[in-house]
ModelCIF file with pLDDT and N, C-alpha, C, O atoms, coordinates in Angstrom:
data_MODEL
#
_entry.id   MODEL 
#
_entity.id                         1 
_entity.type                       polymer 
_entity.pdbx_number_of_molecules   1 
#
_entity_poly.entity_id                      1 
_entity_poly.type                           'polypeptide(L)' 
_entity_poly.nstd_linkage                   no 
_entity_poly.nstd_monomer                   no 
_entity_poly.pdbx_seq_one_letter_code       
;(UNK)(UNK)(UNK)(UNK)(UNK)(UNK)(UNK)(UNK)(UNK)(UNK)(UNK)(UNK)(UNK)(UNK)(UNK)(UNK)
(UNK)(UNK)(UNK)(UNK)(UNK)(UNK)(UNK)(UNK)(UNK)(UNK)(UNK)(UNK)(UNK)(UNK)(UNK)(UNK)
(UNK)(UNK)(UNK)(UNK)(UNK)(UNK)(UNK)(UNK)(UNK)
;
_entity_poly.pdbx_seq_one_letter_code_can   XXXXXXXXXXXXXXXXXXXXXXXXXXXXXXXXXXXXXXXXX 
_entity_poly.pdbx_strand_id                 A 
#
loop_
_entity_poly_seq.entity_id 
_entity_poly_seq.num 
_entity_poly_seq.mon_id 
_entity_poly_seq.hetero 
1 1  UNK n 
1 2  UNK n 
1 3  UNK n 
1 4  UNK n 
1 5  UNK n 
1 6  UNK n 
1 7  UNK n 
1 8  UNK n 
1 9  UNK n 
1 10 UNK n 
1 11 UNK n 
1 12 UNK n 
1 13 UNK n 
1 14 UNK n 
1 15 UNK n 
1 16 UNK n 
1 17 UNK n 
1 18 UNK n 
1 19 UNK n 
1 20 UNK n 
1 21 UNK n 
1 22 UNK n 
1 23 UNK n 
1 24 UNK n 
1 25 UNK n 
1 26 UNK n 
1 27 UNK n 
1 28 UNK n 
1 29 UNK n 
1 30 UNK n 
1 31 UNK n 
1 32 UNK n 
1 33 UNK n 
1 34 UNK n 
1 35 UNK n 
1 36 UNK n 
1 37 UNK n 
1 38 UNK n 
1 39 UNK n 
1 40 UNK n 
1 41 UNK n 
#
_struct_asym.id          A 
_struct_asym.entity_id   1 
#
loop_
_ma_qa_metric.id 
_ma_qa_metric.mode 
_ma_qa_metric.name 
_ma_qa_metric.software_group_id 
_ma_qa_metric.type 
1 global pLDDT . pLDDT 
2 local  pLDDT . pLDDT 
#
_ma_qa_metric_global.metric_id      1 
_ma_qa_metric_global.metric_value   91.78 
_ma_qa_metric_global.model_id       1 
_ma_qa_metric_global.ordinal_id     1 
#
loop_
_ma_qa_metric_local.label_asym_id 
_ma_qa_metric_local.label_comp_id 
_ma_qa_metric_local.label_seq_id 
_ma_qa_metric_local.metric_id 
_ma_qa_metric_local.metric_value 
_ma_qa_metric_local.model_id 
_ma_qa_metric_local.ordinal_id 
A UNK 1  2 97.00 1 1  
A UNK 2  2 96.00 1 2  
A UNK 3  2 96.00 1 3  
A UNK 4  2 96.00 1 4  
A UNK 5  2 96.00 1 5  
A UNK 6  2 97.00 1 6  
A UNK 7  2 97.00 1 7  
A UNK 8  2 93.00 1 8  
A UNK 9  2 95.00 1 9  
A UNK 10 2 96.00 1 10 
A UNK 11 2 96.00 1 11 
A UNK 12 2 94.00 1 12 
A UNK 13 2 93.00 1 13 
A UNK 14 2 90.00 1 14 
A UNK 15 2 89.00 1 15 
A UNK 16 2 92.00 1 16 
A UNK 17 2 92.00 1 17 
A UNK 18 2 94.00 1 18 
A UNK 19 2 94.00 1 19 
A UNK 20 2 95.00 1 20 
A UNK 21 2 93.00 1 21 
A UNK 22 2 93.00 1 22 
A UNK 23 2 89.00 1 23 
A UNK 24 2 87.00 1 24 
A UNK 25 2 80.00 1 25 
A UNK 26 2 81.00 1 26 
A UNK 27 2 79.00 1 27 
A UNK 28 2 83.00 1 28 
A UNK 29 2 83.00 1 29 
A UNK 30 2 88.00 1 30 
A UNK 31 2 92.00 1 31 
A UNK 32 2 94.00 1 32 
A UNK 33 2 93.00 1 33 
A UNK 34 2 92.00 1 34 
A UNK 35 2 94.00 1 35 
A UNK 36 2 94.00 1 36 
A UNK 37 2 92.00 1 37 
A UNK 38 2 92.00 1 38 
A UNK 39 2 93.00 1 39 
A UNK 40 2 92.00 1 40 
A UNK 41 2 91.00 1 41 
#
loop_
_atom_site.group_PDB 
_atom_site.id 
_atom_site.type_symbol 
_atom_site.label_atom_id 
_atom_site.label_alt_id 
_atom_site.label_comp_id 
_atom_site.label_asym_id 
_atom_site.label_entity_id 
_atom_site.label_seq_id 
_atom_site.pdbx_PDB_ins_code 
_atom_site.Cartn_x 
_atom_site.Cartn_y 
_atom_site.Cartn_z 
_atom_site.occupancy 
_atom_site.B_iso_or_equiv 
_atom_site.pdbx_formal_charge 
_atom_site.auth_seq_id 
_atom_site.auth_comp_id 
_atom_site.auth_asym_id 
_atom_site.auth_atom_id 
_atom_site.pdbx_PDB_model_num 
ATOM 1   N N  . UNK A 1 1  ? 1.738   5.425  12.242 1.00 97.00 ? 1  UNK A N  1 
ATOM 2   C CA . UNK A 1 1  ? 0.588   4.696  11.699 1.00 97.00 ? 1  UNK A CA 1 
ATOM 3   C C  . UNK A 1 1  ? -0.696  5.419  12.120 1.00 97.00 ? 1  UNK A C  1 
ATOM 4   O O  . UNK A 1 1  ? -0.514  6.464  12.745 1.00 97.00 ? 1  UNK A O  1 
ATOM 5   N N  . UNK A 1 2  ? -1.752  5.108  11.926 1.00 96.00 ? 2  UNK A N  1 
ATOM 6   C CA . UNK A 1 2  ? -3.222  5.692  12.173 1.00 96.00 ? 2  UNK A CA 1 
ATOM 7   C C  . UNK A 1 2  ? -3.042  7.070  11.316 1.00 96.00 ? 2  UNK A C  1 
ATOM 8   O O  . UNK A 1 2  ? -3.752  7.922  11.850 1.00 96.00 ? 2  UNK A O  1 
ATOM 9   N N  . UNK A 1 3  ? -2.395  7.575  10.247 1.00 96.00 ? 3  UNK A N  1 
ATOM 10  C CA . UNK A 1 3  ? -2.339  9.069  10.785 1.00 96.00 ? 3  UNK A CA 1 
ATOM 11  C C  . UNK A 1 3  ? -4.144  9.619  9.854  1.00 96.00 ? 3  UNK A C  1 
ATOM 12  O O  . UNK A 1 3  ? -4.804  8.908  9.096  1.00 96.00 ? 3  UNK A O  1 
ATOM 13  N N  . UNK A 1 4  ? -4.247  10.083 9.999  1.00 96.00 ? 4  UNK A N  1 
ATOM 14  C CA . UNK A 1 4  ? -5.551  11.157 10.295 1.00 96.00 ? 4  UNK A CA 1 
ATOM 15  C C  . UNK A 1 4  ? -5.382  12.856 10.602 1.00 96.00 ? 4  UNK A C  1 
ATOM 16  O O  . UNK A 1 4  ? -4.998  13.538 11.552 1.00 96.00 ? 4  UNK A O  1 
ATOM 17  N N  . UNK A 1 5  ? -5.964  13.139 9.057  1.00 96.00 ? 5  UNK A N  1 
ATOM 18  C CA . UNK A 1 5  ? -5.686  14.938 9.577  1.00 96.00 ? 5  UNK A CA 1 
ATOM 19  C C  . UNK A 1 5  ? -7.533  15.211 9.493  1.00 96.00 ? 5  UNK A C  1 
ATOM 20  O O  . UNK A 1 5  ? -8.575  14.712 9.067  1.00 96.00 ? 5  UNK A O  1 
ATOM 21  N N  . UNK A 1 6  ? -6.876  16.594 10.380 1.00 97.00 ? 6  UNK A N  1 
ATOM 22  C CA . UNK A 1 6  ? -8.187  17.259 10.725 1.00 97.00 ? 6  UNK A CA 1 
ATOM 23  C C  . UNK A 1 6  ? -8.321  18.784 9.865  1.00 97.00 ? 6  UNK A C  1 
ATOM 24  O O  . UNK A 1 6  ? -7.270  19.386 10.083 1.00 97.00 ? 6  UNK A O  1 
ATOM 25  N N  . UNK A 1 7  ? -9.020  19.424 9.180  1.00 97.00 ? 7  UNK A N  1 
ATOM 26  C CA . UNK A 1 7  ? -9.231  21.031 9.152  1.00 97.00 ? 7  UNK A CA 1 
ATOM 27  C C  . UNK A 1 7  ? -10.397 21.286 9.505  1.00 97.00 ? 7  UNK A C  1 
ATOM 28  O O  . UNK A 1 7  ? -11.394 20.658 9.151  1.00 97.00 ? 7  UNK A O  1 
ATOM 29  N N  . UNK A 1 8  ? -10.362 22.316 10.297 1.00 93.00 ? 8  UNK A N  1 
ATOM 30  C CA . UNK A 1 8  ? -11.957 22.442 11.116 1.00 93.00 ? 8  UNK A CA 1 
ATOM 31  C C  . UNK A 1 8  ? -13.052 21.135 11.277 1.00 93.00 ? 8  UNK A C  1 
ATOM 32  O O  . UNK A 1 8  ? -12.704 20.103 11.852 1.00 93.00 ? 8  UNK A O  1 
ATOM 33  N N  . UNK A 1 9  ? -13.885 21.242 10.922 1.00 95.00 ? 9  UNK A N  1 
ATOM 34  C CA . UNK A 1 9  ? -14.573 19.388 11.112 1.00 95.00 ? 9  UNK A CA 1 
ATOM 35  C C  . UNK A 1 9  ? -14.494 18.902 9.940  1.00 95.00 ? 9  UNK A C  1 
ATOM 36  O O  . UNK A 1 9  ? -15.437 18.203 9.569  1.00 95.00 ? 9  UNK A O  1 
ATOM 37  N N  . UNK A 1 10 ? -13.672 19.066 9.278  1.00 96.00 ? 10 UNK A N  1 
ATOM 38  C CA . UNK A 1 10 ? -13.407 17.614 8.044  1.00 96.00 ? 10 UNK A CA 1 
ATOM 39  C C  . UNK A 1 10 ? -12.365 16.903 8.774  1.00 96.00 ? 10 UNK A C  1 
ATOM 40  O O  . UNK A 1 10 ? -11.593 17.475 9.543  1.00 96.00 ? 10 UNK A O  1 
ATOM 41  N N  . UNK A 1 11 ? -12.348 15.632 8.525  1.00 96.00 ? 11 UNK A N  1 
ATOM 42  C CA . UNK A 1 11 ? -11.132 14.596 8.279  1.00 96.00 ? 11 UNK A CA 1 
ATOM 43  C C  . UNK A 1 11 ? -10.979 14.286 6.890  1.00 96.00 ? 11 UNK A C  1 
ATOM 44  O O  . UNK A 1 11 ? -11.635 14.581 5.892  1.00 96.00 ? 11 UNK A O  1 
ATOM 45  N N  . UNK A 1 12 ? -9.983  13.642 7.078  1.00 94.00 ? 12 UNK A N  1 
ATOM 46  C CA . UNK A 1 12 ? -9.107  12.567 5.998  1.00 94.00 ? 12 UNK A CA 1 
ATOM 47  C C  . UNK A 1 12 ? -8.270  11.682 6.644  1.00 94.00 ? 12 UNK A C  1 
ATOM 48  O O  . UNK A 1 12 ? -7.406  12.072 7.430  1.00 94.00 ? 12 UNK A O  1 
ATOM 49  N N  . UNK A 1 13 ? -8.467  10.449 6.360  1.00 93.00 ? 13 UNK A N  1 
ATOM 50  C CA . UNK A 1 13 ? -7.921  9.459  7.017  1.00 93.00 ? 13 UNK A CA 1 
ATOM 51  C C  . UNK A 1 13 ? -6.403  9.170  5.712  1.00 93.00 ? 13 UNK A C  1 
ATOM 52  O O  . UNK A 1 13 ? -6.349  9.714  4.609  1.00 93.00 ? 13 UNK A O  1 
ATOM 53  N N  . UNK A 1 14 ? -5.354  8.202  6.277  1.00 90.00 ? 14 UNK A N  1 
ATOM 54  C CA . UNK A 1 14 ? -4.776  7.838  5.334  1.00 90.00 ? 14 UNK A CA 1 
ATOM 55  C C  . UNK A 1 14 ? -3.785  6.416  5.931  1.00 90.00 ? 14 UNK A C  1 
ATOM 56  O O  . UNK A 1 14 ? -2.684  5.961  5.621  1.00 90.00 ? 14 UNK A O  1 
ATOM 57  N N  . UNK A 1 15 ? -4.779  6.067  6.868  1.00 89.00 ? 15 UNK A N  1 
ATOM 58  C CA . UNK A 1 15 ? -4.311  4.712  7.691  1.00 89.00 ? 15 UNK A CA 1 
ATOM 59  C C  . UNK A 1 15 ? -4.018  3.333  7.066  1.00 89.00 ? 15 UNK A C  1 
ATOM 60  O O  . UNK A 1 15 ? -4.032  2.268  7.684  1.00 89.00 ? 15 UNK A O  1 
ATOM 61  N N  . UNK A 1 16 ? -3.752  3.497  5.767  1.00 92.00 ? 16 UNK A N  1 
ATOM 62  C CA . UNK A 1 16 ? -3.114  2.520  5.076  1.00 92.00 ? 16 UNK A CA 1 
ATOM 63  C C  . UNK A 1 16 ? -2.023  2.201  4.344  1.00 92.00 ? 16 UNK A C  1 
ATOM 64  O O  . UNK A 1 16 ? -1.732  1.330  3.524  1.00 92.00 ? 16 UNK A O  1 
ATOM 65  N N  . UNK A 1 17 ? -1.144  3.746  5.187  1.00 92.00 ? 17 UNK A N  1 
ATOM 66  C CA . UNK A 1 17 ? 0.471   3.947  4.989  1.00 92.00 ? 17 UNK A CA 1 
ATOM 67  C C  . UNK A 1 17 ? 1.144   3.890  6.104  1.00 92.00 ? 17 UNK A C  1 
ATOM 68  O O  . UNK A 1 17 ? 0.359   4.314  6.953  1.00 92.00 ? 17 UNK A O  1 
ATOM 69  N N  . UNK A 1 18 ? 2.106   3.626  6.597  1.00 94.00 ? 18 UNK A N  1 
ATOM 70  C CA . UNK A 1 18 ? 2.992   4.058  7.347  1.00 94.00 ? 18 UNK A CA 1 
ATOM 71  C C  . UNK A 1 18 ? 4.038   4.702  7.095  1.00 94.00 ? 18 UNK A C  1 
ATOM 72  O O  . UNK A 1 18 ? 4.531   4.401  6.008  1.00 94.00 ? 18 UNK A O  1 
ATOM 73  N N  . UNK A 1 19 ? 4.637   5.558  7.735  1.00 94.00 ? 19 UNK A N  1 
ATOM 74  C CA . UNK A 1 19 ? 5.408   6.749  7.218  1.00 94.00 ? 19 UNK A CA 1 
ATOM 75  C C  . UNK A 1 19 ? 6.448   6.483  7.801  1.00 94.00 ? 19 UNK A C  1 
ATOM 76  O O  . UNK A 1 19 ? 6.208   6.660  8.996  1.00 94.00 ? 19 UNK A O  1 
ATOM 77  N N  . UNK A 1 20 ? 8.208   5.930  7.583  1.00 95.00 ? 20 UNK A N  1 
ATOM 78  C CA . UNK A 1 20 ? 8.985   5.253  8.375  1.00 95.00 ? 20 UNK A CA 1 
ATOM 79  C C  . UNK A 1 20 ? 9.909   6.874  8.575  1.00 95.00 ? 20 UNK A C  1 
ATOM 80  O O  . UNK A 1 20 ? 9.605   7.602  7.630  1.00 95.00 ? 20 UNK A O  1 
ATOM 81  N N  . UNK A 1 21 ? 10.784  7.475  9.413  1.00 93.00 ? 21 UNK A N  1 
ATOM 82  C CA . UNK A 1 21 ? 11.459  8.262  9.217  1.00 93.00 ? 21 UNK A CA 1 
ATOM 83  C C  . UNK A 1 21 ? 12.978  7.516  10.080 1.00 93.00 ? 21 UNK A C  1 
ATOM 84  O O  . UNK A 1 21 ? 12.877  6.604  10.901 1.00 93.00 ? 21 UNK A O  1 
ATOM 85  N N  . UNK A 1 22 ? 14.076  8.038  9.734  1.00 93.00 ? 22 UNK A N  1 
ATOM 86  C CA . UNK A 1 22 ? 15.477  7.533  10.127 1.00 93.00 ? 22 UNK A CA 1 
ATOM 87  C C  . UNK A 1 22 ? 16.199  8.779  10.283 1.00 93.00 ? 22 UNK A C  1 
ATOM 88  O O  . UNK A 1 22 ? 16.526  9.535  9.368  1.00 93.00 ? 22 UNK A O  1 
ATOM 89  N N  . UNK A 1 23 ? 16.484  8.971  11.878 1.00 89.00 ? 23 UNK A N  1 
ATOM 90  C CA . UNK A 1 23 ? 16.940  10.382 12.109 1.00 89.00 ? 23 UNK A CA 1 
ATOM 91  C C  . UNK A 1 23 ? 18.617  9.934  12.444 1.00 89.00 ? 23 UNK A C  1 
ATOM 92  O O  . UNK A 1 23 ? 18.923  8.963  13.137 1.00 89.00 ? 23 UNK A O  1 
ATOM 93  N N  . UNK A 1 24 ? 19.686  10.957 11.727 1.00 87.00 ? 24 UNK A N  1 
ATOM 94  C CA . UNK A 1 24 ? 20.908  10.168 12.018 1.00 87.00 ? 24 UNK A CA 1 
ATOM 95  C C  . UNK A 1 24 ? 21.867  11.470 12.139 1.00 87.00 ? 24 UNK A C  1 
ATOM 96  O O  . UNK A 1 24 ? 21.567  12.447 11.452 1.00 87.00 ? 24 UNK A O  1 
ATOM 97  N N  . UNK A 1 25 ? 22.809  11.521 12.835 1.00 80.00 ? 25 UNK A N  1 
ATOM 98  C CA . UNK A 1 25 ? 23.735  12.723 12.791 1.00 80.00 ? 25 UNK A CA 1 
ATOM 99  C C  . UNK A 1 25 ? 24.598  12.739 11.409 1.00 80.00 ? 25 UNK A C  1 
ATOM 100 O O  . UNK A 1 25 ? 24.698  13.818 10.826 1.00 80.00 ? 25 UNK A O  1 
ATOM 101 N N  . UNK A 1 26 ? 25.082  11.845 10.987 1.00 81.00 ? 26 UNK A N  1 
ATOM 102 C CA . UNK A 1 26 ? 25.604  11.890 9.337  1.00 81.00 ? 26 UNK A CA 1 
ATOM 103 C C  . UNK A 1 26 ? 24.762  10.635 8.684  1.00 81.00 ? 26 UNK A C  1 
ATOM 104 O O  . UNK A 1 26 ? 24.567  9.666  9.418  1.00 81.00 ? 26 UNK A O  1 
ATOM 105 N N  . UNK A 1 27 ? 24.398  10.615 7.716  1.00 79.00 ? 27 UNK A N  1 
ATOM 106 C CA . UNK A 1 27 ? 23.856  9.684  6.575  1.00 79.00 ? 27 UNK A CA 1 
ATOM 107 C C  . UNK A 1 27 ? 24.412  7.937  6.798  1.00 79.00 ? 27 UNK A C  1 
ATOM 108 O O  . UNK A 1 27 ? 25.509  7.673  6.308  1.00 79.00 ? 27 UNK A O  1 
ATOM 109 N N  . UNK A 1 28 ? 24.075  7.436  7.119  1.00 83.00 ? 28 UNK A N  1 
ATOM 110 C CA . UNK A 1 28 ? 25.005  5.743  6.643  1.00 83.00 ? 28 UNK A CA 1 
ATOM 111 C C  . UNK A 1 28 ? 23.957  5.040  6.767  1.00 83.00 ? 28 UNK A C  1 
ATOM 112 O O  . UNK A 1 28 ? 23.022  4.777  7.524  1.00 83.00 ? 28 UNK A O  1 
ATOM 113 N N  . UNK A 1 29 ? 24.624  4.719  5.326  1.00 83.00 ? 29 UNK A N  1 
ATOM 114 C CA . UNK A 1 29 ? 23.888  3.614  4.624  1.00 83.00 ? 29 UNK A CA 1 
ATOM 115 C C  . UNK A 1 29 ? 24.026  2.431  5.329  1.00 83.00 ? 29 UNK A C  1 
ATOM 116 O O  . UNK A 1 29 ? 23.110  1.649  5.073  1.00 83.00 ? 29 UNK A O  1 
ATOM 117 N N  . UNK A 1 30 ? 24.635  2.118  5.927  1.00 88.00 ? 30 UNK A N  1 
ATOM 118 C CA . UNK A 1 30 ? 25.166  0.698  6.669  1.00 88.00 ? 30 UNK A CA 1 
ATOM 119 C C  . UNK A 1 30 ? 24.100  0.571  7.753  1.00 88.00 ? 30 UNK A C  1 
ATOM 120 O O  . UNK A 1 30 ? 24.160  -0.455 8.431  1.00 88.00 ? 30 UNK A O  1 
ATOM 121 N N  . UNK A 1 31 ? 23.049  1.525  8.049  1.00 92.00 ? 31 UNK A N  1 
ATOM 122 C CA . UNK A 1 31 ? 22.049  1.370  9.421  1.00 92.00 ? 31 UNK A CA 1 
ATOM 123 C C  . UNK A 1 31 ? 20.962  0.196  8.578  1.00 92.00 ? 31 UNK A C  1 
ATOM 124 O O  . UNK A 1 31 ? 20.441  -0.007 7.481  1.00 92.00 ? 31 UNK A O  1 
ATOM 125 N N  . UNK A 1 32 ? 21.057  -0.330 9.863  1.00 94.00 ? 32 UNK A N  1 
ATOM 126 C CA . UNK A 1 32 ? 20.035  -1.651 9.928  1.00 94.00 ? 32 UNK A CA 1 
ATOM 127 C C  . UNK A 1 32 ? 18.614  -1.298 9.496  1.00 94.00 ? 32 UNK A C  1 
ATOM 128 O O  . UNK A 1 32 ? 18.009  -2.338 9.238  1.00 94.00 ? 32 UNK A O  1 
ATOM 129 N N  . UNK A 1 33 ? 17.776  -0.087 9.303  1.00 93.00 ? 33 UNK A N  1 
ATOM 130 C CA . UNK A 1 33 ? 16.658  0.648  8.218  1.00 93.00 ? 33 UNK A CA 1 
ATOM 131 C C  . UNK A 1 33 ? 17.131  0.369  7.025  1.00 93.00 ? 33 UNK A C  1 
ATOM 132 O O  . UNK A 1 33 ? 16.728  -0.501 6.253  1.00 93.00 ? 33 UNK A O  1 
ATOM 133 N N  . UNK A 1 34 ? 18.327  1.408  6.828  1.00 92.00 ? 34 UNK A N  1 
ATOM 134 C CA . UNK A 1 34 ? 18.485  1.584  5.699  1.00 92.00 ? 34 UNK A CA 1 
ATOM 135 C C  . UNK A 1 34 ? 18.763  -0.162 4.739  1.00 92.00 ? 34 UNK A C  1 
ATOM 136 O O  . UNK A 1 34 ? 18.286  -0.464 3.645  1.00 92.00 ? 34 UNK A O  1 
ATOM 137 N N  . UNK A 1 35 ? 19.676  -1.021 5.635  1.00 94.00 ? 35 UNK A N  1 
ATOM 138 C CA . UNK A 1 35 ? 19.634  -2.422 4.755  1.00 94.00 ? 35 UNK A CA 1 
ATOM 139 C C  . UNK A 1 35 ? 18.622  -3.316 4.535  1.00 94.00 ? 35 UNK A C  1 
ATOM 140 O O  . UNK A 1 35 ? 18.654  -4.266 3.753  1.00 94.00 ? 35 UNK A O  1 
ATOM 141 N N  . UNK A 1 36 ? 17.245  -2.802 5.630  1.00 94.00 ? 36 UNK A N  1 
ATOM 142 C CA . UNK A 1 36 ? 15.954  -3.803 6.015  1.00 94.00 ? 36 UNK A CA 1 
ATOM 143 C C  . UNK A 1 36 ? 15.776  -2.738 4.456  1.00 94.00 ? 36 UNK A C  1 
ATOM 144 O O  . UNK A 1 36 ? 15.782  -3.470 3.467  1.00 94.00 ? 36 UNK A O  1 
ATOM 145 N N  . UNK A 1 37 ? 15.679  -1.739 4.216  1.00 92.00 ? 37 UNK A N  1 
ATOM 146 C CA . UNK A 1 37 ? 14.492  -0.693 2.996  1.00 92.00 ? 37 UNK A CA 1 
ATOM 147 C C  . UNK A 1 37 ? 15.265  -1.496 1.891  1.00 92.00 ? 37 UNK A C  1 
ATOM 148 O O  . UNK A 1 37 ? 14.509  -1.851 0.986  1.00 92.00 ? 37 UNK A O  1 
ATOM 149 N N  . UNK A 1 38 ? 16.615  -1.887 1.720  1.00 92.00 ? 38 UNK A N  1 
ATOM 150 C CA . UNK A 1 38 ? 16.623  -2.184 0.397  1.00 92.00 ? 38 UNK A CA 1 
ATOM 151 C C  . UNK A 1 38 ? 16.658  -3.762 0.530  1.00 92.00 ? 38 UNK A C  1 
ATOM 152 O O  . UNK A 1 38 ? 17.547  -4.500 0.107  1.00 92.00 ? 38 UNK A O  1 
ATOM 153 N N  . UNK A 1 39 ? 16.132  -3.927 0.838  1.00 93.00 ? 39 UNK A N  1 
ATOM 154 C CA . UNK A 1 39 ? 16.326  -5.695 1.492  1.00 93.00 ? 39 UNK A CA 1 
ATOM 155 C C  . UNK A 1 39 ? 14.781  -6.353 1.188  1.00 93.00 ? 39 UNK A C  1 
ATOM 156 O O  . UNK A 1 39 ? 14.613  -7.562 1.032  1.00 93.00 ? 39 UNK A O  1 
ATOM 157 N N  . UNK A 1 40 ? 13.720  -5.382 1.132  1.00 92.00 ? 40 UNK A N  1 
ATOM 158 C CA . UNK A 1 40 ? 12.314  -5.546 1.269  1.00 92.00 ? 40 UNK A CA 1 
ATOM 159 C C  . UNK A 1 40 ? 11.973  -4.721 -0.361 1.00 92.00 ? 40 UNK A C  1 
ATOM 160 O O  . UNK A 1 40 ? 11.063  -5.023 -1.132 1.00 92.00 ? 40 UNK A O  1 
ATOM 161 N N  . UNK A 1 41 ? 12.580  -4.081 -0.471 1.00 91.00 ? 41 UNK A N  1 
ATOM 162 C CA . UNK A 1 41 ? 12.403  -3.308 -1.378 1.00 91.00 ? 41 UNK A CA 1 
ATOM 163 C C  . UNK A 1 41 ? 11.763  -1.693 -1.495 1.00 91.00 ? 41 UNK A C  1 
ATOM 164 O O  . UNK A 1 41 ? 11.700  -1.132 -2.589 1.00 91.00 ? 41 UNK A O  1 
#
């Protein structure tokens, strides 16, 4: 959340996303993310 980039003195804000990531050694769909993402939509 907050994220905010910088190039030399500009910003850009974009603090009205959150960016979810799900790190897994093989794929399954059965993880409690993955059933909350299709559950919420």
């Amino acid at each position: 959340i907050n994220l905010c980039y910088q190039q030399g003195t500009q910003q850009k804000k974009m603090d009205h996303w959150c960016i979810a990531e799900l790190k897994q050694g093989t794929a399954d769909r059965n993880s409690p993310m993955m059933q909350l993402s299709k559950k919420i939509g």
